[in-house]
N, C-alpha and C. Protein backbone atom coordinates (compact mmCIF):
# COMPACT_ATOMS: atom_id res chain seq x y z
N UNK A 1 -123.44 22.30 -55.84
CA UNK A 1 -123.88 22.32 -57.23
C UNK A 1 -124.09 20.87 -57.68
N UNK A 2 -124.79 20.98 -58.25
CA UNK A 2 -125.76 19.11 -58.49
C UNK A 2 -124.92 18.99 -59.77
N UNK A 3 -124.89 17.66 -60.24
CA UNK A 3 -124.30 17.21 -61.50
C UNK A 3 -124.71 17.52 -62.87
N UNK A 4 -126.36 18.07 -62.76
CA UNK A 4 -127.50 18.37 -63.64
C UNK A 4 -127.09 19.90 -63.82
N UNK A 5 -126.74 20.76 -62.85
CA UNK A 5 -126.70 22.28 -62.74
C UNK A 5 -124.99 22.47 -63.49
N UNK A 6 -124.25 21.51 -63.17
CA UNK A 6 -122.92 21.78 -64.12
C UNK A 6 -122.69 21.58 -65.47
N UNK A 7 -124.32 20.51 -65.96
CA UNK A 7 -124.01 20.53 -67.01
C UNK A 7 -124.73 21.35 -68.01
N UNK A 8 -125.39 22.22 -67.38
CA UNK A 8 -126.47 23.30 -67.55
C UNK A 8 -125.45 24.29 -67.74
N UNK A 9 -124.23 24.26 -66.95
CA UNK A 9 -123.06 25.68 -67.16
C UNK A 9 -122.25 25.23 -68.18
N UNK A 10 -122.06 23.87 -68.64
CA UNK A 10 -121.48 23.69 -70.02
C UNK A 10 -122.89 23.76 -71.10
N UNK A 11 -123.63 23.50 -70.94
CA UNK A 11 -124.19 23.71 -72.40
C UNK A 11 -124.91 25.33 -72.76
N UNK A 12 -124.95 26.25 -71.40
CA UNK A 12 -125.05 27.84 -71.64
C UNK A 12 -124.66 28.26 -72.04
N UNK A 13 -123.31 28.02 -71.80
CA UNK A 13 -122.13 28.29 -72.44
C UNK A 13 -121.55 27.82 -73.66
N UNK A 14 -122.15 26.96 -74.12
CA UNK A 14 -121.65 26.50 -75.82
C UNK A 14 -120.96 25.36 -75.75
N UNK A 15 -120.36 24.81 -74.63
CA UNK A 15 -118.88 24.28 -73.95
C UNK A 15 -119.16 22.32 -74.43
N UNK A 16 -120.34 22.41 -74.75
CA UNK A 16 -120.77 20.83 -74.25
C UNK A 16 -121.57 20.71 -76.50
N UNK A 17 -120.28 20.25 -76.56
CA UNK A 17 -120.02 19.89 -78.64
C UNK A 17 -120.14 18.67 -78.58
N UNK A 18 -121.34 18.28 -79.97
CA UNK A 18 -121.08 17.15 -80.59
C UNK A 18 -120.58 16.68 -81.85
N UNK A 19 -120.44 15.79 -82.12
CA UNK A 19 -119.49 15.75 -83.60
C UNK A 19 -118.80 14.21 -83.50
N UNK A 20 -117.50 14.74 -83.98
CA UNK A 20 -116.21 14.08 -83.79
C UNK A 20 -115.18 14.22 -83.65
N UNK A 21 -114.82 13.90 -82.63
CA UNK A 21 -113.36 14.73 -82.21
C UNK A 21 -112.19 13.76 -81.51
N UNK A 22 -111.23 14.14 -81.94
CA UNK A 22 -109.90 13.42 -80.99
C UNK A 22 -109.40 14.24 -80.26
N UNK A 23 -109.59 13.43 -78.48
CA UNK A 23 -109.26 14.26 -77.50
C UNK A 23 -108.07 14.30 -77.57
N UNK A 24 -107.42 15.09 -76.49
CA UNK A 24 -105.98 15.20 -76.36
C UNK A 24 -105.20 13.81 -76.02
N UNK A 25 -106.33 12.56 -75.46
CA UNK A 25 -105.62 10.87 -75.17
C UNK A 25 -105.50 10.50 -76.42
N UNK A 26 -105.83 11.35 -77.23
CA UNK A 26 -105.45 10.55 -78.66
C UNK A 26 -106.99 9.51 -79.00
N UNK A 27 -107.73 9.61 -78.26
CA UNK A 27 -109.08 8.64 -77.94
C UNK A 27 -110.22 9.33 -79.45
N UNK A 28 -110.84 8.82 -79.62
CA UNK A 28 -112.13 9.93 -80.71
C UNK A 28 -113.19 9.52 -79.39
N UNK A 29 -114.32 10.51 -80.32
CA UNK A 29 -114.99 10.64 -78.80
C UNK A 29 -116.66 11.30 -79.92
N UNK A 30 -117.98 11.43 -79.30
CA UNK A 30 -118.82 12.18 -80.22
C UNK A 30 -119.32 13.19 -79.02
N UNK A 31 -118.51 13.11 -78.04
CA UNK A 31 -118.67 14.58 -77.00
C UNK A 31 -117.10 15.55 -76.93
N UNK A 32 -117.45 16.33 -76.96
CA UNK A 32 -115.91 17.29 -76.76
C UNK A 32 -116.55 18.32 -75.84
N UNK A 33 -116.04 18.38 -74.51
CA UNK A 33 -115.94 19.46 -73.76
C UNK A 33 -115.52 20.60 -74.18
N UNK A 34 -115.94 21.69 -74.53
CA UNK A 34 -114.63 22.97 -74.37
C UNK A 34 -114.87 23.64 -73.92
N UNK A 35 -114.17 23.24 -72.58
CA UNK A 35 -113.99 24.17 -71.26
C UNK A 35 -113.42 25.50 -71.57
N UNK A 36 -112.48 25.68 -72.58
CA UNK A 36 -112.28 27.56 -72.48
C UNK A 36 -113.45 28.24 -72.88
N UNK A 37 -114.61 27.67 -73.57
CA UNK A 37 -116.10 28.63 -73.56
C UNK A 37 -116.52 28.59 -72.16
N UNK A 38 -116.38 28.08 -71.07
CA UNK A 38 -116.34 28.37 -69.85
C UNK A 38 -115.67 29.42 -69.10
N UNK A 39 -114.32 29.18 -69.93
CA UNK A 39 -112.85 29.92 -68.89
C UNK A 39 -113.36 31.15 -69.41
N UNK A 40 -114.33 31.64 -70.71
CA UNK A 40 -113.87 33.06 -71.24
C UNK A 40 -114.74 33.84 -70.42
N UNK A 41 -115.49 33.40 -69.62
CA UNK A 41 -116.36 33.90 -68.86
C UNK A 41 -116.52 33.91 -67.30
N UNK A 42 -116.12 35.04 -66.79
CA UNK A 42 -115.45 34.22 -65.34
C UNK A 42 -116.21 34.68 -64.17
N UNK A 43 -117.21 34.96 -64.48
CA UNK A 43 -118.35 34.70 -63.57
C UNK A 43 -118.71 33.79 -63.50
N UNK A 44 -119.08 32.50 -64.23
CA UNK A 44 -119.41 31.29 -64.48
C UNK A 44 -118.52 30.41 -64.15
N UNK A 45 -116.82 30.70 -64.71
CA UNK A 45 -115.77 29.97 -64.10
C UNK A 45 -115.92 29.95 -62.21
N UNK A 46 -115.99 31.21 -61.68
CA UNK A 46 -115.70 31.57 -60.63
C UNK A 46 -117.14 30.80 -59.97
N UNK A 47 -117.77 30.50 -60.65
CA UNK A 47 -119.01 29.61 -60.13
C UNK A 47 -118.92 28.17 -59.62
N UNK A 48 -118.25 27.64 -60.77
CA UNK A 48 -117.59 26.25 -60.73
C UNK A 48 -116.93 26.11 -60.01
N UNK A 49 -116.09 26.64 -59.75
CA UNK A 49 -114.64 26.12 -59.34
C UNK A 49 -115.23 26.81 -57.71
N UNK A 50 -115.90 27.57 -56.90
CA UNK A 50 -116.44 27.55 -56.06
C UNK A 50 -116.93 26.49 -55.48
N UNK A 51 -117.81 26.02 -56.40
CA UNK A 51 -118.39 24.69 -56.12
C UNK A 51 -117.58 23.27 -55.88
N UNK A 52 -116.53 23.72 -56.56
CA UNK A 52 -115.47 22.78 -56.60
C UNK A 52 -114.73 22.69 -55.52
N UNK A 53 -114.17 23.83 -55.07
CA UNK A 53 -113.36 24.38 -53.56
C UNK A 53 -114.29 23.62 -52.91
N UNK A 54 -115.41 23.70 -52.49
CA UNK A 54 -116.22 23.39 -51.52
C UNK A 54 -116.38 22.14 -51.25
N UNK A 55 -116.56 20.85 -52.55
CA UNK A 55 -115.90 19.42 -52.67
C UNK A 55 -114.82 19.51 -52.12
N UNK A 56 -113.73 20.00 -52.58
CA UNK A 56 -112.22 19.62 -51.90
C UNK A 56 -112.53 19.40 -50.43
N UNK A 57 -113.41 20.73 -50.08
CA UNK A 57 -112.78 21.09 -48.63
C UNK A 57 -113.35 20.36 -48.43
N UNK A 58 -114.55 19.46 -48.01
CA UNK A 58 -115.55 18.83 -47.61
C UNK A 58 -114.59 17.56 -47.75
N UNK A 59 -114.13 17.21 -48.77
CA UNK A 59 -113.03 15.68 -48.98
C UNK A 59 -111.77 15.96 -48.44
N UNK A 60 -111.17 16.65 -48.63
CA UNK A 60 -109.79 17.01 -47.91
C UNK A 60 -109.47 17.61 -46.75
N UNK A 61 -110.32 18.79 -46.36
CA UNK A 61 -109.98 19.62 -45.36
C UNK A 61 -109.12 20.60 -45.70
N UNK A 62 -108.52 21.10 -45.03
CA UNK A 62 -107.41 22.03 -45.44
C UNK A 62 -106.61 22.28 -46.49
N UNK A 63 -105.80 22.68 -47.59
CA UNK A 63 -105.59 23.04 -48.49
C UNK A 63 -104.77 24.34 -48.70
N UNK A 64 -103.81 23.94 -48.67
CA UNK A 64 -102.76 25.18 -49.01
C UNK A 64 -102.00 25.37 -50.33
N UNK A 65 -101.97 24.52 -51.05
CA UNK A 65 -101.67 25.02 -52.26
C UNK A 65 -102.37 23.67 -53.30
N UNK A 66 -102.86 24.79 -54.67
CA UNK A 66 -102.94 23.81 -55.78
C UNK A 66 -102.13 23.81 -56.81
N UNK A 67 -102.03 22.38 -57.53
CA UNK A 67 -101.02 22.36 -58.91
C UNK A 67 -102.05 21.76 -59.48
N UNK A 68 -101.72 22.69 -60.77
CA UNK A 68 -102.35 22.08 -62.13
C UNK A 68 -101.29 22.16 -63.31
N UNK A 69 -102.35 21.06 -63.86
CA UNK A 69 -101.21 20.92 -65.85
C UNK A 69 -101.66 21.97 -66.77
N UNK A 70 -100.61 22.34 -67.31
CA UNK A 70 -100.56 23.50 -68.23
C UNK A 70 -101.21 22.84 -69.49
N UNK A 71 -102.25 22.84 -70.52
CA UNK A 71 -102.89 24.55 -70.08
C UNK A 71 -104.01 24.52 -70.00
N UNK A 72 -104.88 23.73 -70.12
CA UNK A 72 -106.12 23.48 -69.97
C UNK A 72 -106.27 23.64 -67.99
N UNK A 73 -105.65 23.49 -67.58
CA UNK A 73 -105.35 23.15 -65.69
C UNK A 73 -105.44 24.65 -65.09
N UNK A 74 -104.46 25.55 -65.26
CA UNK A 74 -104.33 26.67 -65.74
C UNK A 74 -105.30 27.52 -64.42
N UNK A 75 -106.51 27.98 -65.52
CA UNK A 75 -107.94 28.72 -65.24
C UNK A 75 -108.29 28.31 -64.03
N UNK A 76 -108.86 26.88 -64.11
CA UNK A 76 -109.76 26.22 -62.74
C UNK A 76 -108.80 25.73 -61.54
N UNK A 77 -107.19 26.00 -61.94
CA UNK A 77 -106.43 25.57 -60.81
C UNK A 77 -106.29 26.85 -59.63
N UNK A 78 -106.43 28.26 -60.51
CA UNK A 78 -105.99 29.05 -60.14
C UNK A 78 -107.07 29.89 -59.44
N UNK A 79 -108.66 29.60 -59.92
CA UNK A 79 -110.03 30.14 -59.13
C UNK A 79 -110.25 29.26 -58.02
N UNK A 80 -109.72 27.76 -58.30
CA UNK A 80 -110.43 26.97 -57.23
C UNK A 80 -109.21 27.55 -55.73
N UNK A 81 -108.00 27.54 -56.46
CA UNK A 81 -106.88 28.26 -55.10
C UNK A 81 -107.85 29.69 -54.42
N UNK A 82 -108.31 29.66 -55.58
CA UNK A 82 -108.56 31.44 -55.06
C UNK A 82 -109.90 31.29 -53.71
N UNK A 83 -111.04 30.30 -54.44
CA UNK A 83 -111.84 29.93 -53.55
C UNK A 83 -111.53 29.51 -51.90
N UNK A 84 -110.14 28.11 -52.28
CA UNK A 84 -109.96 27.66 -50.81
C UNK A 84 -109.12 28.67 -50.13
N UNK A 85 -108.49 29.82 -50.95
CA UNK A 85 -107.56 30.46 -49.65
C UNK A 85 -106.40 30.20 -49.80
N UNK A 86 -105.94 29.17 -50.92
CA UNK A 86 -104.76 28.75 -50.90
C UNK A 86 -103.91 29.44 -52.03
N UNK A 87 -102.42 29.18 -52.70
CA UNK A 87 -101.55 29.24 -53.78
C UNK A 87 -101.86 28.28 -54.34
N UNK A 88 -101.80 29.01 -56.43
CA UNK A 88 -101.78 28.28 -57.12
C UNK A 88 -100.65 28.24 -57.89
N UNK A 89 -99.90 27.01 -58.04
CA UNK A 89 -99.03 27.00 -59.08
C UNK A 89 -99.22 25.85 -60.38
N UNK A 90 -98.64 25.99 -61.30
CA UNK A 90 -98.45 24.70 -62.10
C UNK A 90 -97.86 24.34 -62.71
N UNK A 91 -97.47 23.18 -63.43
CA UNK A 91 -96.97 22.14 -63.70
C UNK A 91 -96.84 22.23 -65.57
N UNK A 92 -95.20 22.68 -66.30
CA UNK A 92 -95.29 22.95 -67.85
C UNK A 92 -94.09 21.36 -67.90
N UNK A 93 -94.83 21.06 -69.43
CA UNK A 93 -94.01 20.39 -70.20
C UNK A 93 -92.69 20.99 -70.77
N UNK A 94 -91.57 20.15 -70.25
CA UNK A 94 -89.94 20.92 -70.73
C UNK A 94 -89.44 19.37 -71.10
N UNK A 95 -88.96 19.29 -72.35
CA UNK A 95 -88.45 17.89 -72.91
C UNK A 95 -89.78 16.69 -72.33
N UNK A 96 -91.16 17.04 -72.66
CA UNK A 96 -91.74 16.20 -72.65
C UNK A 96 -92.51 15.53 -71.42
N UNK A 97 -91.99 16.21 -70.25
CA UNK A 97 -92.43 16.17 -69.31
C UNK A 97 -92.52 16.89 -68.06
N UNK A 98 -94.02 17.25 -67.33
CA UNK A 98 -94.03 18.08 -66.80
C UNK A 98 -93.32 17.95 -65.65
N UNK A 99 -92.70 19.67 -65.30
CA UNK A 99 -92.08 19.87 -64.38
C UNK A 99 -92.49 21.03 -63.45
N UNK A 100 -92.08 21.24 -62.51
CA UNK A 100 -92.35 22.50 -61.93
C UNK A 100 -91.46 23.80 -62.62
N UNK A 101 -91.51 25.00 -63.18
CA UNK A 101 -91.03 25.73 -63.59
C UNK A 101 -90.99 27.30 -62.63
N UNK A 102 -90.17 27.99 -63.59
CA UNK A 102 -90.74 29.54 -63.14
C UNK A 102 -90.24 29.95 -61.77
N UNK A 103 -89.45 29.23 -61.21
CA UNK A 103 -89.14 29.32 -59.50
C UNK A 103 -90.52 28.52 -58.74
N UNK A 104 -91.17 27.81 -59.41
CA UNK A 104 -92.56 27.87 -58.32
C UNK A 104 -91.71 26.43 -57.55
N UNK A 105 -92.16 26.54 -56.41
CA UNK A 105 -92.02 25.47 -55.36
C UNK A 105 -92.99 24.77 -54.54
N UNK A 106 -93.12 24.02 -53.82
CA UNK A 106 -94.31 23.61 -52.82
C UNK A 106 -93.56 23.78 -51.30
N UNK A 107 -93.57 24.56 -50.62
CA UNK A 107 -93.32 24.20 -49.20
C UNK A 107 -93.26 23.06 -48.42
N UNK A 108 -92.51 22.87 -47.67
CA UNK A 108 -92.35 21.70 -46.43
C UNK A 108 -93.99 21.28 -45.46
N UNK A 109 -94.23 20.48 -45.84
CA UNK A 109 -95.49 20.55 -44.63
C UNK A 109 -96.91 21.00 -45.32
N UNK A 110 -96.83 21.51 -47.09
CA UNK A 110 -98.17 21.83 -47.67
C UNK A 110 -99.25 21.04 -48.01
N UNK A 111 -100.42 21.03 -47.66
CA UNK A 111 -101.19 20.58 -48.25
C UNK A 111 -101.50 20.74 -49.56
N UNK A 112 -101.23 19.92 -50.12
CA UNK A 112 -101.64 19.96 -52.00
C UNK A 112 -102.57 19.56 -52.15
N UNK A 113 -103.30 19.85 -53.32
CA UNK A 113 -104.45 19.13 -53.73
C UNK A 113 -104.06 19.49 -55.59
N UNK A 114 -103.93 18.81 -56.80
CA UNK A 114 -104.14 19.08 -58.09
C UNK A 114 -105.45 18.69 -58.61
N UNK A 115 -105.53 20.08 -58.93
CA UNK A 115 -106.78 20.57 -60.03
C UNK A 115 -106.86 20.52 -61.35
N UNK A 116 -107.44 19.59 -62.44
CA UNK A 116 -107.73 19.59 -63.33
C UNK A 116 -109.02 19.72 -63.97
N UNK A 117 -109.18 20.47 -65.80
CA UNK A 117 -110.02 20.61 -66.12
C UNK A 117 -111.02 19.69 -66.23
N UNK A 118 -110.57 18.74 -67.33
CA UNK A 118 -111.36 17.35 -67.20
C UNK A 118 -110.81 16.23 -67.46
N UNK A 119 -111.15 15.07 -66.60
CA UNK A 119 -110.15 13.79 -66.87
C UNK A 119 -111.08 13.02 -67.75
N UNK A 120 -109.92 12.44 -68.75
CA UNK A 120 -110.64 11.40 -69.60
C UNK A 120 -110.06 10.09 -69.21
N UNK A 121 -108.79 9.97 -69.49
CA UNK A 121 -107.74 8.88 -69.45
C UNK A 121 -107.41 8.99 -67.54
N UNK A 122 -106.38 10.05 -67.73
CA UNK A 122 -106.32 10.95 -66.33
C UNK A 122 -104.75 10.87 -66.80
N UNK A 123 -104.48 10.59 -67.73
CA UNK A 123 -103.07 10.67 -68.20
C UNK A 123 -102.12 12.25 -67.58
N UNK A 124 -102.77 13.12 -68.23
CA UNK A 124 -102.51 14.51 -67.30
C UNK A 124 -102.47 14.74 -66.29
N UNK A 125 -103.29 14.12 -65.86
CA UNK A 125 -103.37 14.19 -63.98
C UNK A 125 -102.64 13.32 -63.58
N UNK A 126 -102.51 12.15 -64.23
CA UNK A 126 -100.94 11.16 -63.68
C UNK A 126 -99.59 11.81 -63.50
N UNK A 127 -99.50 12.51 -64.62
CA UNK A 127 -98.55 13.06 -65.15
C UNK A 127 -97.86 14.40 -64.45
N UNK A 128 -98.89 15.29 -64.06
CA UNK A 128 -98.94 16.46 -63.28
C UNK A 128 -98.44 15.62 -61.56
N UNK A 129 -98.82 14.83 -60.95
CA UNK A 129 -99.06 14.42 -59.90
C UNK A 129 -97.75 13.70 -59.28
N UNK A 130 -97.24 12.57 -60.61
CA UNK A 130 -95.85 12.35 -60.76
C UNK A 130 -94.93 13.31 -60.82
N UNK A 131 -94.96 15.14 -61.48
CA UNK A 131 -93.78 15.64 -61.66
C UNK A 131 -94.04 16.23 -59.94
N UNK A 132 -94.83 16.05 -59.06
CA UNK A 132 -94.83 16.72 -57.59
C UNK A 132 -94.63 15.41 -56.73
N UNK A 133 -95.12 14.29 -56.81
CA UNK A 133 -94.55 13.43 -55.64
C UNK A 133 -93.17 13.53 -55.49
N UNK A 134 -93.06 13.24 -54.36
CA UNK A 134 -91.80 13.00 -53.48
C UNK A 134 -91.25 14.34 -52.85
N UNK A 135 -92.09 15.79 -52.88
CA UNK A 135 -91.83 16.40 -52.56
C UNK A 135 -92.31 16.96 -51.31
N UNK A 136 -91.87 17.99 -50.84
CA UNK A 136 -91.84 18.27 -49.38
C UNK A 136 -93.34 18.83 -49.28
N UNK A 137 -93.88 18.46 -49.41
CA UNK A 137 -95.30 18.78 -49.72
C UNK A 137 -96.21 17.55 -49.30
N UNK A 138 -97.30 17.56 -48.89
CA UNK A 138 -98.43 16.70 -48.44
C UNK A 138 -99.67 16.02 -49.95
N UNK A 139 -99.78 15.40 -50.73
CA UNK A 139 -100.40 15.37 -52.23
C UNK A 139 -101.69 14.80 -51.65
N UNK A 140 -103.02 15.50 -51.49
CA UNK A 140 -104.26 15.13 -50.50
C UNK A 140 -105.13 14.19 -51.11
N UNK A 141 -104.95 14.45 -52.77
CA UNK A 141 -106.14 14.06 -53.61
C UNK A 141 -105.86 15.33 -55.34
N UNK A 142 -106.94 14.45 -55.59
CA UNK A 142 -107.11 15.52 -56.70
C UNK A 142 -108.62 15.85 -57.73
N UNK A 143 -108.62 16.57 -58.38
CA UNK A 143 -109.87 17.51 -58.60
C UNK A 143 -110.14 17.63 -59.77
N UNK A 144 -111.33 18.18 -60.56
CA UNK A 144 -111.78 18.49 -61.81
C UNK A 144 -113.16 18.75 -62.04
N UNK A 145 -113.53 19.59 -62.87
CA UNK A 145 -114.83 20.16 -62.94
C UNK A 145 -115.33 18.88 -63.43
N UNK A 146 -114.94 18.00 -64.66
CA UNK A 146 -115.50 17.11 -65.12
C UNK A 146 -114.79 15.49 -65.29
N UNK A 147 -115.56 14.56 -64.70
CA UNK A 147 -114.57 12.91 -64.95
C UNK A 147 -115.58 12.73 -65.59
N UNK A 148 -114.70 12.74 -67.35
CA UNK A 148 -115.92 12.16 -68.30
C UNK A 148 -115.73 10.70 -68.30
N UNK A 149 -114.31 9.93 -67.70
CA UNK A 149 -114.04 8.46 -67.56
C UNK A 149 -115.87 7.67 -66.99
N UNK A 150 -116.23 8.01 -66.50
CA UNK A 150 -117.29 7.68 -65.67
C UNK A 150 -116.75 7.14 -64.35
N UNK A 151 -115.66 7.77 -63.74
CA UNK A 151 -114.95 7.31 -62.52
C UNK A 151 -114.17 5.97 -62.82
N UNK A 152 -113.58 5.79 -64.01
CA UNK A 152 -113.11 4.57 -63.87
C UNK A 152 -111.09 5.06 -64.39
N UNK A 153 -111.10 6.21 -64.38
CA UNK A 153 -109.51 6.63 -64.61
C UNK A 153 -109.25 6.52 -62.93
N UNK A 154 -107.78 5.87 -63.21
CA UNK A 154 -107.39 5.77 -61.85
C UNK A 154 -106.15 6.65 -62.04
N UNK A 155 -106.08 7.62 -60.81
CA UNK A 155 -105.09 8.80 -60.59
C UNK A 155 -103.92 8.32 -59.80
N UNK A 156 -104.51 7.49 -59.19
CA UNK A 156 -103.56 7.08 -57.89
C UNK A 156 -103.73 7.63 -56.58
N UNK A 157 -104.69 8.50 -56.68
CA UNK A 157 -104.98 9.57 -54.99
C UNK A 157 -106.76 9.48 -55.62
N UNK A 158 -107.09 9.71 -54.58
CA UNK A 158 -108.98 10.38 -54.51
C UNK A 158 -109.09 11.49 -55.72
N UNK A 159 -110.11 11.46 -56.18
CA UNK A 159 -110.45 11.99 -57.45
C UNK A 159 -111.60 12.59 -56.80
N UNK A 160 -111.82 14.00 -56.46
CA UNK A 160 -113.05 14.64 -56.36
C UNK A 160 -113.81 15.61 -57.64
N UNK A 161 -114.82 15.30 -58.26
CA UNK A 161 -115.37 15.90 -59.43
C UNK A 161 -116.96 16.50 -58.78
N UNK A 162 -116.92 17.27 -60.19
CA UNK A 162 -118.18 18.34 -59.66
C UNK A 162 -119.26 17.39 -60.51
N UNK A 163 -118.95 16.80 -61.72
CA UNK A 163 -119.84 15.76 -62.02
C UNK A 163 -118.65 14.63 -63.01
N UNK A 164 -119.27 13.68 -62.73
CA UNK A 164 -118.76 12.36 -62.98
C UNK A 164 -119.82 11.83 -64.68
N UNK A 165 -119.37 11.75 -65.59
CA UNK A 165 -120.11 11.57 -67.00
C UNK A 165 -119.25 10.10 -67.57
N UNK A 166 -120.04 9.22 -68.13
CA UNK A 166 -119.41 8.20 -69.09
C UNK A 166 -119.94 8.40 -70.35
N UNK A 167 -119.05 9.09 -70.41
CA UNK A 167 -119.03 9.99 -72.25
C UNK A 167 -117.99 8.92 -72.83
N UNK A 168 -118.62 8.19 -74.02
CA UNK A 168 -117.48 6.97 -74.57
C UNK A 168 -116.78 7.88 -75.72
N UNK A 169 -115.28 6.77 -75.25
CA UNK A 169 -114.09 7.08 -75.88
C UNK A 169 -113.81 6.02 -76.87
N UNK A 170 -113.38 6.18 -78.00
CA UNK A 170 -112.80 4.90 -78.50
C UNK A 170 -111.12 5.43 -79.47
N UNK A 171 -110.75 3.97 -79.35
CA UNK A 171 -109.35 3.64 -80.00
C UNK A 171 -110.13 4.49 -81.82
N UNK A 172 -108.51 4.59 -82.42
CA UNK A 172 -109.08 5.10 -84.27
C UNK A 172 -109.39 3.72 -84.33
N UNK A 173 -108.76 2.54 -84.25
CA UNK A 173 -109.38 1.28 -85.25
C UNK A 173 -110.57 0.83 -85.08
N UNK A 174 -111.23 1.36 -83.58
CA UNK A 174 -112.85 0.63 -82.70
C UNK A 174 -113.82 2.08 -82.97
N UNK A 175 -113.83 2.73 -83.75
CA UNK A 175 -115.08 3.56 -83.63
C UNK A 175 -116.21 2.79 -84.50
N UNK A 176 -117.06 3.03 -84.29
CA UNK A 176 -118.49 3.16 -84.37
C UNK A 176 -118.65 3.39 -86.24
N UNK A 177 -119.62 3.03 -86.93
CA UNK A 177 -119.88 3.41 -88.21
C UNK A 177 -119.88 4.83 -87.85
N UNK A 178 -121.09 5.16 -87.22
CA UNK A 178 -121.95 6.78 -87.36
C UNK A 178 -120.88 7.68 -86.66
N UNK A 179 -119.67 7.25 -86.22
CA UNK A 179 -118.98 8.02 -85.66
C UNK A 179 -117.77 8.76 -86.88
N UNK A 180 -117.22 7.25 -87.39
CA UNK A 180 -116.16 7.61 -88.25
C UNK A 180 -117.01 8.04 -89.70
N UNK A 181 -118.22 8.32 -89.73
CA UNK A 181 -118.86 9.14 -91.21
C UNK A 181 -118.65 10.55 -90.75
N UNK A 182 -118.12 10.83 -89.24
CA UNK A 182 -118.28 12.33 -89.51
C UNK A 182 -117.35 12.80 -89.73
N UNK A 183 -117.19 14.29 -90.21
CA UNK A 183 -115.77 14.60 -90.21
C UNK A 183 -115.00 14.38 -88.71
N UNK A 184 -114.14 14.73 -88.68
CA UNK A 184 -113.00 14.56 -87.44
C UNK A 184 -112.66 15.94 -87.04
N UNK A 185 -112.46 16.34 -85.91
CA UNK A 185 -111.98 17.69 -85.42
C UNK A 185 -110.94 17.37 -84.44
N UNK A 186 -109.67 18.20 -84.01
CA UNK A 186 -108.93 17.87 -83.13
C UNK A 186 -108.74 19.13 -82.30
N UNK A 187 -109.45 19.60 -81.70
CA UNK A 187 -109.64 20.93 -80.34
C UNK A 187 -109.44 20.65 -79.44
N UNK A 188 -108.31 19.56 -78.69
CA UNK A 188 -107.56 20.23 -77.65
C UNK A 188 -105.98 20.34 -77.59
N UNK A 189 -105.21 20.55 -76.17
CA UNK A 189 -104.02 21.33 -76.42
C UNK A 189 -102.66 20.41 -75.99
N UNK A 190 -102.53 19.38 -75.93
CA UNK A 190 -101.02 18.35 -75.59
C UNK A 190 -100.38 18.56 -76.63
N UNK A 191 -100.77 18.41 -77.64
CA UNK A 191 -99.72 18.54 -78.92
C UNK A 191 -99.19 20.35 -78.84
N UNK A 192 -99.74 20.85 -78.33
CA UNK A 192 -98.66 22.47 -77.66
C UNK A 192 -97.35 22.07 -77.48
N UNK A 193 -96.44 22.87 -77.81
CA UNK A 193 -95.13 23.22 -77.72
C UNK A 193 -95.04 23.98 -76.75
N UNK A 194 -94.05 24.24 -76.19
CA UNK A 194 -93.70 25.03 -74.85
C UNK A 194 -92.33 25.46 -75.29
């Protein structure tokens, strides 16, 4: 799937908003993804994240289990497992930081790979990636339908994306005139309670 054809499945879908919005980095932004007008439709999900499996495998190889961050991670962690063949588990905030919950575990000897929706910062994906190192598990790389960073968030492992976008972010004190005249919206989910 070409970079042009994914973004053809966010804007079919409604998914690809302009405005003003503060992402979940706390960043404002005059693009907002919203990937659950994607997730609500899972023929289209199951499209992506196909396409996505197929990156991994092609970058990683083998693949036995994925972790993703709750909750945006969720959806595309759990189709793209479904694609490679592998288990999906993931990764909830408890006192602030994610952990593995629920009994889920990673096996001795697994290939991991974490799947995320979309990296901006990659703060989430740091974050998710840190509550699994050091475990008996193999950490291969990691994933996302969308790096709106323009490839410049560093994860700490290989970052495989279905398209790579430099959609600008700015600090509240550095926006733009035409940015801060609009209203402000805040549609995504870190500030969730668990």
């Amino acid at each position: 799937m070409t970079q042009e054809e994914v973004l053809a499945e966010f804007k079919d879908a409604g998914a690809l908003l302009e405005g003003h919005f503060i992402l979940s980095s706390g960043l404002h932004s005059p693009v907002f993804l919203q990937k659950m007008f994607i997730f609500m439709d899972p023929v289209r999900t199951e499209r992506l994240c196909r396409a996505l499996a197929e990156k991994i495998s092609q970058r990683f190889g083998r693949i036995d289990m994925v972790v993703s961050p709750a909750v945006g991670g969720i959806v595309p962690g759990y189709e793209t497992a479904r694609a490679l063949g592998a288990k999906a588990i993931f990764v909830e905030r408890e006192n602030g930081r994610f952990q593995l919950r629920r009994g889920f575990a990673i096996p001795e000897g697994a290939r991991v790979v974490m799947v995320e929706d979309i990296v901006t910062t990659g703060l989430s994906s740091r974050e998710c990636l840190a509550a699994i190192e050091g475990g008996p598990g193999e950490i291969v790389g990691a994933a996302c339908l969308i790096d709106r960073s323009g490839g410049k968030a560093d994860l700490g492992k290989p970052l495989v994306a279905l398209a790579t976008l430099d959609i600008p972010a700015y600090q509240a004190d550095s926006l733009p005139a035409d940015l801060a005249a609009l209203p402000v919206v805040k549609p995504g989910s870190r500030a969730l309670s668990s």
